[in-house]
Protein backbone atom coordinates (compact mmCIF):
# COMPACT_ATOMS: atom_id res chain seq x y z
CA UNK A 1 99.18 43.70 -55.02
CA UNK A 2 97.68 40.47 -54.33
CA UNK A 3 100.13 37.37 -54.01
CA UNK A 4 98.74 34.35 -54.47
CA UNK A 5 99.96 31.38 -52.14
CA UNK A 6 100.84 30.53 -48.51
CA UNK A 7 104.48 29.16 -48.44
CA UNK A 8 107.85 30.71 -47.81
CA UNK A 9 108.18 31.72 -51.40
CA UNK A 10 104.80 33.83 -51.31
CA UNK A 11 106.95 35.09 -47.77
CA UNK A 12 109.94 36.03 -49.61
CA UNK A 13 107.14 37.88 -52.59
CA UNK A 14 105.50 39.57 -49.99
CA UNK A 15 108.29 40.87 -48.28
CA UNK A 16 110.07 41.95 -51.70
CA UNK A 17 107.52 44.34 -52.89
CA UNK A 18 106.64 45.62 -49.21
CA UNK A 19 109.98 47.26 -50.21
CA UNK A 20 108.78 49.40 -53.14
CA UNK A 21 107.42 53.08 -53.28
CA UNK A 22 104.36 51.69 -55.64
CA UNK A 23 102.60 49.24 -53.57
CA UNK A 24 100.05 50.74 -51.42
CA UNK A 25 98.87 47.78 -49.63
CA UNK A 26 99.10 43.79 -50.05
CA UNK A 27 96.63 41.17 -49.61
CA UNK A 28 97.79 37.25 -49.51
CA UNK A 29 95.59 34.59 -50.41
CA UNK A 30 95.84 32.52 -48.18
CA UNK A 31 99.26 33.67 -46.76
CA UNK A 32 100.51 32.85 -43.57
CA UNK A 33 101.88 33.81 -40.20
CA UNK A 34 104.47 35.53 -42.26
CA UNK A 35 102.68 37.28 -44.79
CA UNK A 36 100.46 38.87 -42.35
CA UNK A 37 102.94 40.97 -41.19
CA UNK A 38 103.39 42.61 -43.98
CA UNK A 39 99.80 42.36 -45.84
CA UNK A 40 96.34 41.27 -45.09
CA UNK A 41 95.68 37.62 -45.71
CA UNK A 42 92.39 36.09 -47.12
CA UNK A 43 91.24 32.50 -46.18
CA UNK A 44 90.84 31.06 -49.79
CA UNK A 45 91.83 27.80 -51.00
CA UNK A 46 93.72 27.89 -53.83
CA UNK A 47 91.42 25.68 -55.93
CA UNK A 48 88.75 28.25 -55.50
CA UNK A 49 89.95 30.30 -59.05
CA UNK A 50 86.30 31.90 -59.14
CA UNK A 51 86.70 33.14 -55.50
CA UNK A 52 90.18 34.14 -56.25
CA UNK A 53 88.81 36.03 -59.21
CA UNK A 54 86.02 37.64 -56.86
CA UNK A 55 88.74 39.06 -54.71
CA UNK A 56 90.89 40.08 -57.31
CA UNK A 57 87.82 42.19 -58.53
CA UNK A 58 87.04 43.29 -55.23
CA UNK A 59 90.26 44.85 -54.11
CA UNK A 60 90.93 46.17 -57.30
CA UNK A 61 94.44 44.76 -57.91
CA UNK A 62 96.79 46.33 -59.76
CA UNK A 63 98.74 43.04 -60.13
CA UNK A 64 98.12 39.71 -59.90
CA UNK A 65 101.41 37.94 -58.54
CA UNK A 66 100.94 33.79 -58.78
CA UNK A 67 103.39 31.76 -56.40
CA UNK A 68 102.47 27.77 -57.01
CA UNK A 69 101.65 26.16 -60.44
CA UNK A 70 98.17 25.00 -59.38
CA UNK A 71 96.18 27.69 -59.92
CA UNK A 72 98.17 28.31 -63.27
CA UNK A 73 97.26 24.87 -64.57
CA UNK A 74 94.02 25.49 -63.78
CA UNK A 75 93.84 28.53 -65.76
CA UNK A 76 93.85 31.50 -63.06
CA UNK A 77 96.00 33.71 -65.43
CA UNK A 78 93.43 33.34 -68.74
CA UNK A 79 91.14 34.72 -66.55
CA UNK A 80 92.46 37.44 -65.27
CA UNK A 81 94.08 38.45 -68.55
CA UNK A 82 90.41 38.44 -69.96
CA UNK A 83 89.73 40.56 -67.45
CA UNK A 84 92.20 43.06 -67.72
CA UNK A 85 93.48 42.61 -64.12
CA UNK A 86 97.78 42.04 -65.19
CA UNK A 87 98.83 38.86 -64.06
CA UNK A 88 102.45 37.57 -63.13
CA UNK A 89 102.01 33.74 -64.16
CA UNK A 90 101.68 32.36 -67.67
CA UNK A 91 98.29 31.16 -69.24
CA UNK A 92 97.25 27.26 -68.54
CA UNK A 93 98.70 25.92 -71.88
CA UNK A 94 102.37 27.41 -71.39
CA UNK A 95 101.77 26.20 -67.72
CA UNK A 96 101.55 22.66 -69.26
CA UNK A 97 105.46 22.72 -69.35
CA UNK A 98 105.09 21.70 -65.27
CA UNK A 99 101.89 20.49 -65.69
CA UNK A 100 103.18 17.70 -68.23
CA UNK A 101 106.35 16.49 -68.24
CA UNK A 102 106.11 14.77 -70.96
CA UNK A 103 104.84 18.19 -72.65
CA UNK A 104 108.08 19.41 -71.53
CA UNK A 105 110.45 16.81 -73.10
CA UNK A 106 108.37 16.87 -76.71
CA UNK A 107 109.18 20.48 -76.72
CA UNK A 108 113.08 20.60 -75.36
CA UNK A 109 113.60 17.90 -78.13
CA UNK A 110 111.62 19.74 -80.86
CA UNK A 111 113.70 22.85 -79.87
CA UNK A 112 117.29 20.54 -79.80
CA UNK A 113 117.56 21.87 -76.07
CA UNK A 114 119.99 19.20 -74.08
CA UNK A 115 117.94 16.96 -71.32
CA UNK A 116 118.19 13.41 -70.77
CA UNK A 117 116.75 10.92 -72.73
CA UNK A 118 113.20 9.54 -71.48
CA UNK A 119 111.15 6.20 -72.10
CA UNK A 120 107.45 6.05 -71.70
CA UNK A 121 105.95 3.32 -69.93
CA UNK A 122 102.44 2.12 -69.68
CA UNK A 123 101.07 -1.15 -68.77
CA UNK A 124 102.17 -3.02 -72.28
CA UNK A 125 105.69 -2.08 -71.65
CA UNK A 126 108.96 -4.16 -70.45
CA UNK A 127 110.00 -2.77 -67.63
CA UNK A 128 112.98 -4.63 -66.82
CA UNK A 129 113.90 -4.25 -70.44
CA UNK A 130 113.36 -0.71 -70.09
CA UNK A 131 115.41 0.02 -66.80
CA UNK A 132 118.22 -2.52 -68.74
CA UNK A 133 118.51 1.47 -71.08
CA UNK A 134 119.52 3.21 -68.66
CA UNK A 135 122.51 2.72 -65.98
CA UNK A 136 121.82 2.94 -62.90
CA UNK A 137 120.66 5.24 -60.79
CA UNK A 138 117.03 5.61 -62.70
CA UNK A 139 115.23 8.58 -62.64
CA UNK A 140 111.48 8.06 -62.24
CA UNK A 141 108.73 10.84 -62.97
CA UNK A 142 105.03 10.92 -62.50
CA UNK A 143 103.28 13.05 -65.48
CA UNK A 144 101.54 15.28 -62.66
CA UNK A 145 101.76 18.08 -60.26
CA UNK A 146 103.38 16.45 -57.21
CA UNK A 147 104.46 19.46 -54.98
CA UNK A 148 108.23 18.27 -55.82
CA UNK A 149 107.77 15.06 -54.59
CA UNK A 150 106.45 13.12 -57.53
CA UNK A 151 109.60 11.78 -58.75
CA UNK A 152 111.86 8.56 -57.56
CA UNK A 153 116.08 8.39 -58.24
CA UNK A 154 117.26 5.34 -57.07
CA UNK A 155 120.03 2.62 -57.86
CA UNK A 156 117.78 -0.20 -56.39
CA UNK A 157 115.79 -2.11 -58.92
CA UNK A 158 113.15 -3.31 -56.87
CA UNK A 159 112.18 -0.11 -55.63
CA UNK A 160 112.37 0.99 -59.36
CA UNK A 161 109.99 -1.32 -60.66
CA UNK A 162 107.79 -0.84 -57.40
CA UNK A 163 107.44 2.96 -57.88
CA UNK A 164 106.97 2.50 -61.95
CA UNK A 165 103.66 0.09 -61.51
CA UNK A 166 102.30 2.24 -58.80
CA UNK A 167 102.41 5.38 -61.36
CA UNK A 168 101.19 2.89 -64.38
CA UNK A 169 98.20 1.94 -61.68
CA UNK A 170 97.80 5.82 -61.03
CA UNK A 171 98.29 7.90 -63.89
CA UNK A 172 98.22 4.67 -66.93
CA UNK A 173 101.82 6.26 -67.85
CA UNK A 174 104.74 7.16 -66.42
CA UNK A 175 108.45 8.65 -67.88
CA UNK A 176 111.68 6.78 -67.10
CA UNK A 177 114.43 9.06 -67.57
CA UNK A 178 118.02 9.30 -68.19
CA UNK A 179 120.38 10.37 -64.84
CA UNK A 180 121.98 13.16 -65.79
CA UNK A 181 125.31 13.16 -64.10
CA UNK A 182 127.35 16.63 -62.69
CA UNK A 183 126.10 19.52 -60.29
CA UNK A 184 122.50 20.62 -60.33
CA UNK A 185 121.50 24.37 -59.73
CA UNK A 186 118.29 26.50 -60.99
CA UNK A 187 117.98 29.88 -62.68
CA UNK A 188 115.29 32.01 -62.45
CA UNK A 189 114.17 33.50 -65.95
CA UNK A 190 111.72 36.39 -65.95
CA UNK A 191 110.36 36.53 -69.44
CA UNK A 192 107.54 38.55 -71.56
CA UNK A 193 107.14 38.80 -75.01
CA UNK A 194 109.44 41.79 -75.62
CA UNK A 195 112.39 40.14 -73.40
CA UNK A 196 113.98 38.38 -70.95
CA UNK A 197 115.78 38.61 -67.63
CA UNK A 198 117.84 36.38 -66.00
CA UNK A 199 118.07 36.46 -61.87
CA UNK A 200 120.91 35.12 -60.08
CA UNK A 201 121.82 31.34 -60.18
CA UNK A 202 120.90 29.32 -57.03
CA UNK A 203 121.41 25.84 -55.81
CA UNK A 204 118.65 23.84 -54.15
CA UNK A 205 119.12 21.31 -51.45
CA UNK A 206 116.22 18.40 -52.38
CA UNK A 207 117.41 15.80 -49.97
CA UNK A 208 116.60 15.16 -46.70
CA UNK A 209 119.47 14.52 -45.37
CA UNK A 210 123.32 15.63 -45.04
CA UNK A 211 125.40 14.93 -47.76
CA UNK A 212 122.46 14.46 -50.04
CA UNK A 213 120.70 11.49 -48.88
CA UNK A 214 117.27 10.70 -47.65
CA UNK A 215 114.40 10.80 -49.15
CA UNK A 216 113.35 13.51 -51.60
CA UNK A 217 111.75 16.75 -50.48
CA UNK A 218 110.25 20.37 -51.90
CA UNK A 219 113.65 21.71 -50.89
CA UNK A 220 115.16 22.08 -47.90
CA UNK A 221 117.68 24.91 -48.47
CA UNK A 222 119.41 26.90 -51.06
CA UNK A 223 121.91 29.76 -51.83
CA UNK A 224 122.49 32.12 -54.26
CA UNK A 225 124.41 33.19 -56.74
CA UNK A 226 125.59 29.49 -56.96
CA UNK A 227 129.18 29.17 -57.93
CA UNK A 228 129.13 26.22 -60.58
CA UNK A 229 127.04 28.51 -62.65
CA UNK A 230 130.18 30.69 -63.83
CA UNK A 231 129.90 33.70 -66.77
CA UNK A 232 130.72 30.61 -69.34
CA UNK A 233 128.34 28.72 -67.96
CA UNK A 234 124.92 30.93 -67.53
CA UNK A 235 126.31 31.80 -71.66
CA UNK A 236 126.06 28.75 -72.89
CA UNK A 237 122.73 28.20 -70.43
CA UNK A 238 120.94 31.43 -72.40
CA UNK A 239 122.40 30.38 -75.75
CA UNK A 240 121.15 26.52 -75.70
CA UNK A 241 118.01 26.22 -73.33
CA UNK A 242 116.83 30.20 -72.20
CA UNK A 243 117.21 31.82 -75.81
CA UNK A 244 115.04 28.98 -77.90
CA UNK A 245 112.55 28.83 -75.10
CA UNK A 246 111.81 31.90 -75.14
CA UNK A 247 111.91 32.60 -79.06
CA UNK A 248 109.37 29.44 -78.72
CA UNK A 249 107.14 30.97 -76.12
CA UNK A 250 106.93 34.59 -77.16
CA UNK A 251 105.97 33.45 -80.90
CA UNK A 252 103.07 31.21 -79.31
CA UNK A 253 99.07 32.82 -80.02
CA UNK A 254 99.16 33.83 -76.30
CA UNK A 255 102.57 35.00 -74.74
CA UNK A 256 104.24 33.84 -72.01
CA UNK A 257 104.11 36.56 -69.10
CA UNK A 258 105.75 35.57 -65.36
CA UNK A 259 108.73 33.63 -64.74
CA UNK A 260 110.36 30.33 -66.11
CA UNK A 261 112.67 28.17 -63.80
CA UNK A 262 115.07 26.29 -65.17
CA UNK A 263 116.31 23.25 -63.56
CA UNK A 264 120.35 22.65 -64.94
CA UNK A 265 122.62 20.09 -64.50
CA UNK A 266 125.98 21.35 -65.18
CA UNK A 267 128.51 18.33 -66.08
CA UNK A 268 132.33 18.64 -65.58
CA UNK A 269 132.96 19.99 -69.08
CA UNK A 270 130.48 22.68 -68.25
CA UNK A 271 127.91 22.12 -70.58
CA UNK A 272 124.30 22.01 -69.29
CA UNK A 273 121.19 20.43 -69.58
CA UNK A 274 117.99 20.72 -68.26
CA UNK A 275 116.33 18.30 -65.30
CA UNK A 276 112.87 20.34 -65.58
CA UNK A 277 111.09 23.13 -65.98
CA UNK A 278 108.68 24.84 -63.57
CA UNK A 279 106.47 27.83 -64.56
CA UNK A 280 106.76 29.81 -61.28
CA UNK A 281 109.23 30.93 -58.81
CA UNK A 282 111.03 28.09 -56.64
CA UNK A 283 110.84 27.43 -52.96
CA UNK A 284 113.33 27.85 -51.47
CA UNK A 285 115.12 29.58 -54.22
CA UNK A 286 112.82 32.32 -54.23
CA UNK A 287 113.84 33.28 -50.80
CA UNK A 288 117.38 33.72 -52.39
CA UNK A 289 116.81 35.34 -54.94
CA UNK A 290 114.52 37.90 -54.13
CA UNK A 291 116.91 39.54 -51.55
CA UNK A 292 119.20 39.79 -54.39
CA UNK A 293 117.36 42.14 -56.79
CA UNK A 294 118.26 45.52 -55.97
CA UNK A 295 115.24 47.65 -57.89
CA UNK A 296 111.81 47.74 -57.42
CA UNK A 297 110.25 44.19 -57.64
CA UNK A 298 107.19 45.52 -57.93
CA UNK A 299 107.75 47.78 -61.42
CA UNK A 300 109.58 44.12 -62.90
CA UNK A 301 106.46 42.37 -61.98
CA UNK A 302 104.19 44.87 -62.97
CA UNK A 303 106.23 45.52 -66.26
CA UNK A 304 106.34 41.57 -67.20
CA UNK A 305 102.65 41.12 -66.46
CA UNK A 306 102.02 44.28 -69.33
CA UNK A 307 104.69 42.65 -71.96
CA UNK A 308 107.21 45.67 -71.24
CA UNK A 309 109.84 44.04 -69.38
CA UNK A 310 112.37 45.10 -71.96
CA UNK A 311 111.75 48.80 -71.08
CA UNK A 312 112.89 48.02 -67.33
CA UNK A 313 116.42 47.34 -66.37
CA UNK A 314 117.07 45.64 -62.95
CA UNK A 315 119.97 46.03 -60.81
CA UNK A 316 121.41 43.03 -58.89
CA UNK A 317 123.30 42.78 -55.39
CA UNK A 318 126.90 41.10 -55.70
CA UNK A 319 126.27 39.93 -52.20
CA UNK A 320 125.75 36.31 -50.96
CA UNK A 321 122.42 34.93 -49.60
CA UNK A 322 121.31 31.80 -48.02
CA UNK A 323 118.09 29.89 -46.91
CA UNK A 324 117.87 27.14 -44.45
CA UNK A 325 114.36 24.95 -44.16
CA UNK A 326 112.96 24.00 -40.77
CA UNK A 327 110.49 21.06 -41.38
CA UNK A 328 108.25 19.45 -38.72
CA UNK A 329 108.53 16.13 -37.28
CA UNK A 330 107.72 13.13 -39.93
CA UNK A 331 108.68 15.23 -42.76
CA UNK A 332 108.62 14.42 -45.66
CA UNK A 333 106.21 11.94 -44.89
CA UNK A 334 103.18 12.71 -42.29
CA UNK A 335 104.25 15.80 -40.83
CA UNK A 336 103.30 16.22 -37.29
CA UNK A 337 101.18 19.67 -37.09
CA UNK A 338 99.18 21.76 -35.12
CA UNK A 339 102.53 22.36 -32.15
CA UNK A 340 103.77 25.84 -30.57
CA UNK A 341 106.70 27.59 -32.42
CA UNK A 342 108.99 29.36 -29.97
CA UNK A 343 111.69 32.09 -31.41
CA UNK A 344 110.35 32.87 -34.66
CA UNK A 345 111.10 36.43 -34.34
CA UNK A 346 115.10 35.72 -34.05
CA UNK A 347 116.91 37.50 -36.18
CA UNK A 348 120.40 39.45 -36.81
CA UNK A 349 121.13 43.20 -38.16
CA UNK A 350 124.88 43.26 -37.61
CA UNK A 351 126.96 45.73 -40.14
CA UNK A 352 126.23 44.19 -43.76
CA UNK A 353 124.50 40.77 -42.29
CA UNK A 354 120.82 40.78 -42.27
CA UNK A 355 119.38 37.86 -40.97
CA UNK A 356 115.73 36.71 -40.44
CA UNK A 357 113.00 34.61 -40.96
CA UNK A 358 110.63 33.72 -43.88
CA UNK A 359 107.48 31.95 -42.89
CA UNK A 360 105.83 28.77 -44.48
CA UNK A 361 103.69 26.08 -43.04
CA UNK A 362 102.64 28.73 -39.99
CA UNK A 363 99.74 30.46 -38.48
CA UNK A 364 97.96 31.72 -35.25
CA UNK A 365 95.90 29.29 -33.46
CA UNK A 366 92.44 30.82 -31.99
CA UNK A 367 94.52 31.59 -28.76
CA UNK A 368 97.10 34.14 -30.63
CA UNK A 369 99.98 31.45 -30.64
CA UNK A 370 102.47 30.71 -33.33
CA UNK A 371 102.28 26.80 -34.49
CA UNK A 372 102.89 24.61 -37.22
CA UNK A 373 100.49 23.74 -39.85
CA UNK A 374 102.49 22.39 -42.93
CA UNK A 375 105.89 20.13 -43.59
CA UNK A 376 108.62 23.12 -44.31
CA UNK A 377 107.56 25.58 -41.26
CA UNK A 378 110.16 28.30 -41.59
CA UNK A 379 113.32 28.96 -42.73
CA UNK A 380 116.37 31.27 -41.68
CA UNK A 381 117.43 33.60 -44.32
CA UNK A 382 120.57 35.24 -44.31
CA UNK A 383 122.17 37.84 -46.86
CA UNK A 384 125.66 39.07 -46.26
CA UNK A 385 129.01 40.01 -48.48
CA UNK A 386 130.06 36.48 -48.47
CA UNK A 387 128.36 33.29 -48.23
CA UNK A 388 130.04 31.79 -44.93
CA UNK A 389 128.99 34.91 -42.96
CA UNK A 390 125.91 34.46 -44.14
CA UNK A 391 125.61 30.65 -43.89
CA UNK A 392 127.13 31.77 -39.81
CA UNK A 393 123.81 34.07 -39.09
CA UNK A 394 121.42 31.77 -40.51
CA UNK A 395 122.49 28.98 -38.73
CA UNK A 396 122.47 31.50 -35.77
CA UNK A 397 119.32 32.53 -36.33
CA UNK A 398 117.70 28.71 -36.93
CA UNK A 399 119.09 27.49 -33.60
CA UNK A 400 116.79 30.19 -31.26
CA UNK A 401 113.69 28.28 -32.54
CA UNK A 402 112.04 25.59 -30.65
CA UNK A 403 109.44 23.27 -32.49
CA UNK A 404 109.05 20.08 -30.84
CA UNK A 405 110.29 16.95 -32.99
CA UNK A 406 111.55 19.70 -35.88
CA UNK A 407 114.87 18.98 -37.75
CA UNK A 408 116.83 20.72 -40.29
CA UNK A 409 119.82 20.14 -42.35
CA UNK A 410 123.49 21.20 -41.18
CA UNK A 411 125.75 21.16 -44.51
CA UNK A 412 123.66 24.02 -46.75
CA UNK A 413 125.68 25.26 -49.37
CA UNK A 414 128.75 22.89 -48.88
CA UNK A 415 129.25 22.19 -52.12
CA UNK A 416 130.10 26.18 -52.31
CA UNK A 417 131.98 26.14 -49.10
């Protein structure tokens, strides 16, 4: 297997199939601190898709698994498809659906799937007139990857209008959207041509701080299964939004192999709509998630990335899981990098609590030592029969590590609890 990636989700990937009988050995690319524990890691950037390739080749892979959208968009997947090697991650044009936002919304409206309305503005437009649409807060999205942080929600005009010319001056456009009001969570949708599975719901925690403030982030906790997504909900979420997208995708030239997330919010009434779509597993959801599939990870991936997913039939834990983000010093702004981690080998077995930790923005300096190299550095998983057991041992397990300057939010999954 070769994962593709060097966050926690690629952690949480690595980790998952390290648990089935068909993997032989797994190689990361570029991986981190984490992943080599439980693989061998190759310095590549992801930009370099030929290199990637080359490796690919070299190991003989079995599987190609894909963890960010990058490499998607920039066509990683058509490659390796014309090279026989099976690849989890859809081809660049379905990856367009997180590469393009706009691309997104032209197709959710073709297919009468509910989202929020959206104006386009460019440098002609009246943007006063335009934010006068829409009550406040405004919901402002750049029409490019942004690692999660390309988007602005705010209720003040002026930092509205701010954000909106600095996107016209960047990208000549940029997509002023409806705020959709209720409780947001994500589902994971594995999908081939032949079918579709659903993984547990999760909710993500994008703000900074406590409560929901702060500045947005690439997610700095989650849970799983998430609570506002009941039986009647995830129903009407497959028969509105999953089941068109996917009769849209499979009856496309080239079909859609890997995973689609689906970004909900759920108003009081129940009745969903979608905030986005990404074409890849979430971070931190995946970490989540993955704990929660009970059979092999390896044969889903492997089946989805052959268009036989429909022959496979995966078994899911009714337990609760949880994931809380440590992030370095200035995030998310400048993060502060390159200091010692202490503790990062904390971690609980008690009865039916597992607790431990995925790695992210981590590595080994030249001296053997553990330090931080990205914004999100770890995070403390914990699985257990019910969520505020598990929500206990993470916590437990987040407070042995020291990381100078570090911080971490203190209310993950309250909206549950």
């Amino acid at each position: 297997m070769l994962v593709i990636g060097g966050g926690g989700r690629e952690h949480a990937l690595a980790i998952g199939l390290a648990e089935s009988d068909l993997v032989g050995s797994i190689h990361c690319c570029p991986g981190n601190s984490g992943t080599a524990k439980v693989g061998i890691n190759h310095n590549l950037s992801l930009d370099d898709i030929d290199g990637i390739v080359k490796l690919a080749k070299n190991i003989k892979t079995d599987l190609v698994v894909v963890g960010p959208e990058g490499p998607l968009v920039a066509g990683l997947s058509d490659i390796l498809t014309e090279l026989q090697i099976p690849c989890f991650g859809p081809h660049s044009e379905a990856a367009l659906l997180e590469g393009s936002k706009l691309h997104a919304k032209e197709i959710m409206n073709s297919l009468n799937i509910p989202t929020g309305g959206v104006i386009i503005l460019n440098s002609e437009s009246d943007i006063k007139q335009a934010l006068s649409s829409f009550k406040p807060p405004w919901v402002i999205k750049r029409d490019v990857l942004a690692g999660g942080k390309g988007v602005v929600v705010t209720e003040e005009i002026s930092e509205a209008e701010d954000f909106i010319i600095q996107s016209i001056n960047t990208d000549d456009f940029v997509l002023l959207e409806e705020f959709l009001i209720g409780e947001e969570a994500s589902m994971l949708v594995i999908m081939d041509e032949s079918g579709y599975v659903c993984l547990p719901a999760s909710q993500d925690h994008k703000r900074i701080g406590e409560g929901d403030t702060g500045l947005n982030t690439g997610g700095m906790g989650a849970y799983a299964p998430a609570p506002i997504v009941t039986p009647a909900v995830k129903q009407r979420v497959e028969d509105e939004i999953v089941g068109p997208m996917h009769h849209y995708l499979r009856n496309q030239d080239k079909p859609y192999r890997g995973v689609l997330y689906v970004g909900l919010m759920i108003n009081e009434e129940g009745a969903p709509s979608v905030v986005e779509f990404n074409v890849r597993f979430g971070d931190p959801e995946t970490q989540v998630t993955i704990p929660l599939i009970e059979s092999d990870l390896a044969e889903l991936l492997l089946a989805t990335a052959e268009g036989r997913l429909s022959s496979i039939d995966p078994k899911f834990s009714n337990k609760s899981a949880v994931t809380v983000v440590l992030a370095s010093k200035g995030y998310p702004k400048e993060s502060l990098t390159g200091l010692p981690i202490k503790g990062a080998d904390s971690q609980i077995e008690e009865g039916e609590i597992k607790a431990f930790i995925h790695h992210a923005g981590s590595d080994f300096n030249d001296q053997g030592e553990l330090i931080s190299t990205g914004g999100r550095v770890l995070a403390a998983t914990a699985i257990s029969s019910d969520l505020r057991s598990a929500v206990e041992a993470a916590y437990a397990v987040i407070d042995e590590i020291e990381l100078d300057g570090s911080h971490y939010r203190r209310d993950i999954a309250f909206r549950a609890l």
